[in-house]
Protein backbone atom coordinates (compact mmCIF):
# COMPACT_ATOMS: atom_id res chain seq x y z
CA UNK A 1 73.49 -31.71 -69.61
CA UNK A 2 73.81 -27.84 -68.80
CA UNK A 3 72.71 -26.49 -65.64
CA UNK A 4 69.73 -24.67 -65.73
CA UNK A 5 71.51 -21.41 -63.90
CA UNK A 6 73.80 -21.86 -66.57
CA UNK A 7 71.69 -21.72 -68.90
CA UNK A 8 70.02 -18.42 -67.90
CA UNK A 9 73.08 -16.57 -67.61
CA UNK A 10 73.42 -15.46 -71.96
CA UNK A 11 70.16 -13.89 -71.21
CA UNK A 12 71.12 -11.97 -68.41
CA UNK A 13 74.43 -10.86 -69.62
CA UNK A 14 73.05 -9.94 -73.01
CA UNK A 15 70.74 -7.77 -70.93
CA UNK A 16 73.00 -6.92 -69.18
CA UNK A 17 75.06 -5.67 -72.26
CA UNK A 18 72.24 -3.42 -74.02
CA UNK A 19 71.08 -0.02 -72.92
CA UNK A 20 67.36 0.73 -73.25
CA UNK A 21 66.12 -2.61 -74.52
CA UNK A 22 68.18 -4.11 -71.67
CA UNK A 23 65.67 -2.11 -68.99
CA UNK A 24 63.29 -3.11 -70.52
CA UNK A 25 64.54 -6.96 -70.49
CA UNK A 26 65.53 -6.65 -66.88
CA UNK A 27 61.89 -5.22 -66.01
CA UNK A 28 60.37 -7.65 -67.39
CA UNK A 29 62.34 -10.36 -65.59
CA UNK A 30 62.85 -8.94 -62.19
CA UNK A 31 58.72 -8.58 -62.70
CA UNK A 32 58.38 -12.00 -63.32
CA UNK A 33 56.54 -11.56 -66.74
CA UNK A 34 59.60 -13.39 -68.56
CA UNK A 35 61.71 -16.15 -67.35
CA UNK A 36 65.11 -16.17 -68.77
CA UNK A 37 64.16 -18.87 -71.07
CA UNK A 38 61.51 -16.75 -72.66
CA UNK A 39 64.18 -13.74 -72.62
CA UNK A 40 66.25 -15.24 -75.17
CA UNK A 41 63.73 -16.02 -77.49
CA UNK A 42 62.50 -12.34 -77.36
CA UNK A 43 66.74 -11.46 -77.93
CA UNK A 44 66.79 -13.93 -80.83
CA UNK A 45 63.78 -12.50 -82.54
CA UNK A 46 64.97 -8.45 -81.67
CA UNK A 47 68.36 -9.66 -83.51
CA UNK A 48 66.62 -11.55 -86.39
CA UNK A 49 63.94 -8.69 -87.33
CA UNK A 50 65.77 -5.49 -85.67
CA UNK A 51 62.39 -4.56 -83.55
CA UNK A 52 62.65 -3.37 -80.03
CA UNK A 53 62.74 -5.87 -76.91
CA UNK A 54 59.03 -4.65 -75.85
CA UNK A 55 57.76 -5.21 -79.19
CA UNK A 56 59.74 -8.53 -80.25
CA UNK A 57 58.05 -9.96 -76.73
CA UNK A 58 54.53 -8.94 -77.47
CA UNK A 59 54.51 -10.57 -81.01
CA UNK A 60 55.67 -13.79 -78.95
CA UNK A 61 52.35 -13.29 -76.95
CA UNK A 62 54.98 -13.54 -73.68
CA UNK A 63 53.57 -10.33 -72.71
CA UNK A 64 51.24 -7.70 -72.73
CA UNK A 65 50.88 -4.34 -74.30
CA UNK A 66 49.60 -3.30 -70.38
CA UNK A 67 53.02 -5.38 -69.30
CA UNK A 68 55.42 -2.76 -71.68
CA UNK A 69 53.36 0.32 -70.63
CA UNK A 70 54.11 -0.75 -67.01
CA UNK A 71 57.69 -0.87 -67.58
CA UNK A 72 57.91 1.88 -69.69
CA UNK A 73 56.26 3.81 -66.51
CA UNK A 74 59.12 2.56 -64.14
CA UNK A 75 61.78 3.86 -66.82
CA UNK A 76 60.41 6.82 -67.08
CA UNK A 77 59.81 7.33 -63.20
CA UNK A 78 56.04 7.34 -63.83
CA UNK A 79 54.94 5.25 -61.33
CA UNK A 80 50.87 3.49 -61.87
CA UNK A 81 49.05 0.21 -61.38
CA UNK A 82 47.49 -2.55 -63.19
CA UNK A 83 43.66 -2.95 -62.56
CA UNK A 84 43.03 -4.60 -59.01
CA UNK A 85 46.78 -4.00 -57.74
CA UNK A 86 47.93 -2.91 -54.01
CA UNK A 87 43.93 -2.97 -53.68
CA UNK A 88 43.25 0.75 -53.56
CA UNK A 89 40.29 1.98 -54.87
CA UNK A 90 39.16 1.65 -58.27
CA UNK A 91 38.10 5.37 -59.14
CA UNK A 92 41.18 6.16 -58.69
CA UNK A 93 42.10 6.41 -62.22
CA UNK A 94 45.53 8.08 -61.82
CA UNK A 95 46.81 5.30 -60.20
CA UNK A 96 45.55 2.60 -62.76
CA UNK A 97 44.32 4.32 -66.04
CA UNK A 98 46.50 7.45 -66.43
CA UNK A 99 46.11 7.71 -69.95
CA UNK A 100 42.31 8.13 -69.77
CA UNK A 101 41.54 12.08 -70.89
CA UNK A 102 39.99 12.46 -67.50
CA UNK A 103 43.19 12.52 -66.25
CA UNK A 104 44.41 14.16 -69.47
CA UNK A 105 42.62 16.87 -68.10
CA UNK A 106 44.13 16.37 -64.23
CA UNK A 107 47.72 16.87 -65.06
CA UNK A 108 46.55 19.74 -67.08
CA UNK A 109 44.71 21.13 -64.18
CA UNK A 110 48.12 20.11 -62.14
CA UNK A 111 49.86 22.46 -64.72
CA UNK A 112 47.72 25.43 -64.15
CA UNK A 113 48.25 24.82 -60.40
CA UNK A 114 51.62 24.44 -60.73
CA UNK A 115 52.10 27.97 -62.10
CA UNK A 116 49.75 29.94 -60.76
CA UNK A 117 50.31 28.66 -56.90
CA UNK A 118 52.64 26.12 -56.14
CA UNK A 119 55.47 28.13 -58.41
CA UNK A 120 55.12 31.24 -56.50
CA UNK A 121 56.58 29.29 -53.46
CA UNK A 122 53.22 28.31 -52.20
CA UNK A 123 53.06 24.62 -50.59
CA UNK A 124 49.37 23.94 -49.02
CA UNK A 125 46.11 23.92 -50.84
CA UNK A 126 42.54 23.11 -49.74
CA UNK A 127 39.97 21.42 -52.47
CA UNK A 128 37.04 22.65 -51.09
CA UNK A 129 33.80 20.56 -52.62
CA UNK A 130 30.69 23.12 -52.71
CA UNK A 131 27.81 20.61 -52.12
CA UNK A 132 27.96 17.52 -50.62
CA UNK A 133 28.53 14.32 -53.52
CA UNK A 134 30.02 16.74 -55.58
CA UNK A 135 33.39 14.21 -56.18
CA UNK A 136 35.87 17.08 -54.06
CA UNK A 137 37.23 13.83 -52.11
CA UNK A 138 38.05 11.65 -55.50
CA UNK A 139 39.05 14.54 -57.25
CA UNK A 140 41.74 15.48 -54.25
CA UNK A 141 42.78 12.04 -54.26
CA UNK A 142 43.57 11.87 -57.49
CA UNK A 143 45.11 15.14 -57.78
CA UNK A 144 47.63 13.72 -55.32
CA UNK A 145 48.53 11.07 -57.55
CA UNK A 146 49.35 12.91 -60.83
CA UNK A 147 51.36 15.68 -58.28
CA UNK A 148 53.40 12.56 -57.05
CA UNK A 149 54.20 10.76 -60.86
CA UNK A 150 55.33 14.56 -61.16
CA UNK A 151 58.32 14.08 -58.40
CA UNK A 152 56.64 16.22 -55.88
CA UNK A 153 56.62 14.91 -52.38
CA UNK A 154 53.23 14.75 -51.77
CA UNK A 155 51.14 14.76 -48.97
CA UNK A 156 47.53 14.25 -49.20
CA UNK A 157 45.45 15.45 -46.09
CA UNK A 158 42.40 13.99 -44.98
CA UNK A 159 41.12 17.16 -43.36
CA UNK A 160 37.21 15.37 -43.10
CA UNK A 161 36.93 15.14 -39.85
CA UNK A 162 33.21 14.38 -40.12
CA UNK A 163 32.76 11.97 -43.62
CA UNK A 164 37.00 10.54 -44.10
CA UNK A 165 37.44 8.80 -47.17
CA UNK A 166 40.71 8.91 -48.23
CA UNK A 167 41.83 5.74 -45.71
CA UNK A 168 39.09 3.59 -47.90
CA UNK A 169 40.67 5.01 -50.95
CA UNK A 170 44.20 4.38 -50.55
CA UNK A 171 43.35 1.09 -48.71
CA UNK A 172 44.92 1.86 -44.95
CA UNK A 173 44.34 -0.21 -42.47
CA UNK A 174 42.62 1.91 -39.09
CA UNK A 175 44.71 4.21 -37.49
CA UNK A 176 45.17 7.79 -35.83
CA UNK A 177 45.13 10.50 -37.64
CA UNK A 178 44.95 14.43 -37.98
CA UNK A 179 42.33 15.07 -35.26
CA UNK A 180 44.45 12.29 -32.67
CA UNK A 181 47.11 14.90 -33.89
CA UNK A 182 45.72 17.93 -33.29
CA UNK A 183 44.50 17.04 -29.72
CA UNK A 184 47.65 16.18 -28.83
CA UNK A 185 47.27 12.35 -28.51
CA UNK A 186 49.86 11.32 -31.87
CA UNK A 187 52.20 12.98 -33.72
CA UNK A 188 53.63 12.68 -37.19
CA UNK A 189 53.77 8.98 -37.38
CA UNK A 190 50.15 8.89 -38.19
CA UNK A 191 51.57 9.68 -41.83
CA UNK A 192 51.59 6.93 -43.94
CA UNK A 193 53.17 6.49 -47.26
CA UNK A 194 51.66 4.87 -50.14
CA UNK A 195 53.92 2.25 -51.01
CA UNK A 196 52.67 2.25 -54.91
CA UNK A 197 53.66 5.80 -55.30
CA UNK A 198 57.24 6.34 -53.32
CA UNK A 199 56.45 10.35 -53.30
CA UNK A 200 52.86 10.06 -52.61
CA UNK A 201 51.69 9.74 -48.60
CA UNK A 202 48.41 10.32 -46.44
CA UNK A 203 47.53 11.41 -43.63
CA UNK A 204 44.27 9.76 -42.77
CA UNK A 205 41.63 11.86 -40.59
CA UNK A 206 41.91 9.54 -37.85
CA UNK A 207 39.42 9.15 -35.00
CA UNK A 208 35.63 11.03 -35.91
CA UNK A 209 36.00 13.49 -32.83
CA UNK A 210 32.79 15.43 -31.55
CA UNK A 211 34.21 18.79 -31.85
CA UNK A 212 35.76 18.98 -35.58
CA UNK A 213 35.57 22.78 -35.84
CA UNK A 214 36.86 23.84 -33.00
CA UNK A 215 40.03 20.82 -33.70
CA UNK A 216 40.53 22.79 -37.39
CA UNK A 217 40.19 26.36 -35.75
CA UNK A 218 42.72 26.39 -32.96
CA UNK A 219 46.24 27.61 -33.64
CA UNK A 220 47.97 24.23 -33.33
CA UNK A 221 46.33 23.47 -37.14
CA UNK A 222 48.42 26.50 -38.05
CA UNK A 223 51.54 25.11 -36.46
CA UNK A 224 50.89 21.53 -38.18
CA UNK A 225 50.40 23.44 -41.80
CA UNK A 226 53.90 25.01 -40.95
CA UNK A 227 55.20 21.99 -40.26
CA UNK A 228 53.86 19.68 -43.28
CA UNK A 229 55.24 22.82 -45.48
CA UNK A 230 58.70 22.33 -44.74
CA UNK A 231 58.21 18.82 -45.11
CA UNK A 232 56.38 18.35 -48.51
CA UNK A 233 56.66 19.96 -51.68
CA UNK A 234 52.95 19.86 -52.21
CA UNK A 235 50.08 19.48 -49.01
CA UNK A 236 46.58 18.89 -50.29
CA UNK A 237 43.59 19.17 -48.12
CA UNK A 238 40.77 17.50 -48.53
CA UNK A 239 37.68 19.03 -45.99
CA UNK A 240 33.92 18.39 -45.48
CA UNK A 241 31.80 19.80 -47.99
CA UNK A 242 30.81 24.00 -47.85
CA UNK A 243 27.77 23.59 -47.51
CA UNK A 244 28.06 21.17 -44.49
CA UNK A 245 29.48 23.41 -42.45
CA UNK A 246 32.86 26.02 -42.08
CA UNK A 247 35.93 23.09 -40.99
CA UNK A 248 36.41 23.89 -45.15
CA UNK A 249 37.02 28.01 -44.06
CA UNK A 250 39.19 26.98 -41.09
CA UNK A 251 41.32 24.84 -43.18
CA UNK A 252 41.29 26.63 -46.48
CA UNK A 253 42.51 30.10 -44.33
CA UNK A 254 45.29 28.04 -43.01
CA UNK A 255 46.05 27.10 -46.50
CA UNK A 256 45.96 29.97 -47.89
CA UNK A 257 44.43 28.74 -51.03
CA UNK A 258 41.56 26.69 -52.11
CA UNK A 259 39.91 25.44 -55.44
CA UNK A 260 36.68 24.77 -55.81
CA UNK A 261 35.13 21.15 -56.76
CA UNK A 262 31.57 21.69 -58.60
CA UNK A 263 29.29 18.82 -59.97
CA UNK A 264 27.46 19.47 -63.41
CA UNK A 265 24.20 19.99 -63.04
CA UNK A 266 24.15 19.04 -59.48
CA UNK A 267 26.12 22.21 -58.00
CA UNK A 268 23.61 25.74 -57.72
CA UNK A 269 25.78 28.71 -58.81
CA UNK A 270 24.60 30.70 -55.62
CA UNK A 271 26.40 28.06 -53.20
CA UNK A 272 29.64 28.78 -55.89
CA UNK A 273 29.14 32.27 -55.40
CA UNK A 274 28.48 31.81 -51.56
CA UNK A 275 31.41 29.86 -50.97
CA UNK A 276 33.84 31.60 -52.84
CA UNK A 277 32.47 35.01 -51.21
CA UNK A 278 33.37 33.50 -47.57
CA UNK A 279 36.63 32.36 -48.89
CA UNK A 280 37.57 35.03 -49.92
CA UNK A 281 36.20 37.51 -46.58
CA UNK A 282 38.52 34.17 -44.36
CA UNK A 283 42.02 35.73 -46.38
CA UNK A 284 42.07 32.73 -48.68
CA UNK A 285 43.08 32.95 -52.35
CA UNK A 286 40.09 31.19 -54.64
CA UNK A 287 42.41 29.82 -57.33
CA UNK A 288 39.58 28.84 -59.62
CA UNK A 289 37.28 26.20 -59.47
CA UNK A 290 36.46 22.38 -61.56
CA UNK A 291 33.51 20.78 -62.74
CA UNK A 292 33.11 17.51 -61.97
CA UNK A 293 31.04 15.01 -64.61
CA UNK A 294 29.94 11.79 -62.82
């Protein structure tokens, strides 16, 4: 009787042997979704009807469409998740339905960004929400996202030093953060990639101090926003609401640009107006701003 390792070793070198179909063989076994038994069946049929590995395995029913999108993301360096994977949260549809035409209309927001800012050797950006449960924090988390399937080293900052969210978001487990930072009691450890996303990393607000303003005003935020640029290709901030109060100035200023996160029929056009005014009078550059539809 053969050994079984023998027996999986055709597979593997026939995988071995092919160019794109073999990635896509290889993903699928180093994933677990085939075992090498089910590998040559999928090789037999690809050589029998001339259809592609992906395709020759779902007709099998040994894997999913879902399975060959996923591995057609890692060949393509387009990194995203299967519903309920590495836990993080489930509105964040970048990271698990990136096809949707919500984020259709992300990366195309990412494109606009891209030339109009980031292109004219800009690195930081503040998204500014107008009113509070406008969607600024989801919309800045998932902005990170599509900037880091991009190849940008991204850092996403959570610059809420009154409401945090983006530690539930991305699923982090308690720890210090910018304000621990800023009063001198971490330092840049308190960044923590996203292991999901290899260019994608947070740095979570860390402890709720009582002063948050004065934290965000003092001239050590302008030495951190120095330092993150020369780190990251992209630096997002995500602040408290306008209308709560001005940590979203302080930051924004140190920024040197902000967009604006509106809610339809939810946002009042004065606040727009209000906040972009005070921008605007703080040296920032209003880059535009997004309605939100939830």
């Amino acid at each position: 009787m053969n050994s079984p390792i023998l027996n999986t070793r055709p597979a593997a070198h026939e995988l071995e042997r092919q160019s794109a179909e073999t990635s896509m063989g290889a993903l699928l076994l180093d994933s677990g979704k085939l075992n090498p038994e089910d590998a040559e069946r999928v090789l037999r049929m690809q050589k029998e009807t001339g259809i592609r590995f992906g395709e020759a395995a779902v007709r099998l029913g040994l894997v999913s469409e879902d399975d060959i999108q996923q591995v057609l993301a890692r060949q393509f360096s387009y990194p995203y998740l299967q519903k309920g994977q590495a836990g993080l949260s489930p509105k964040l549809l970048a990271a698990y339905d990136p096809f949707c035409p919500q984020v259709e209309s992300l990366r195309a927001i990412r494109s606009q960004l891209m030339l109009r800012w980031f292109a004219r050797g800009r690195r930081a950006l503040a998204i500014v929400g107008v009113d509070p449960e406008d969607g600024a924090a989801l919309f800045a988390s998932n902005l990170a996202i599509v900037f880091s399937q991009l190849g940008e080293q991204t850092l996403l900052v959570d610059a809420n030093l009154r409401a945090p969210r983006q530690q539930d978001a991305f699923a982090l487990k308690p720890r210090q953060g910018l304000s621990d930072l800023l009063a001198g009691r971490a330092d840049l450890d308190v960044i923590a990639r996203v292991p999901a996303f290899v260019d994608l990393s947070i740095m979570p607000a860390g402890t709720l101090p009582p002063n948050p303003q004065e934290l965000l005003a003092r001239e050590g935020f302008r030495n951190l926003n120095t330092q993150l640029e020369s780190r990251y290709d992209i630096v997002l901030y995500d602040v408290p609401p306008f209308q709560v109060g001005v940590d979203s100035v302080a930051v924004a200023s140190r920024a040197g640009g902000a967009l604006l996160v509106t809610r339809k029929n939810y946002t009042r056009i004065s606040h727009i107006g209000r906040a972009a005014e005070q921008l605007v009078d703080a040296g920032c550059e209003v880059l535009g701003s997004v309605v939100m539809e939830f």
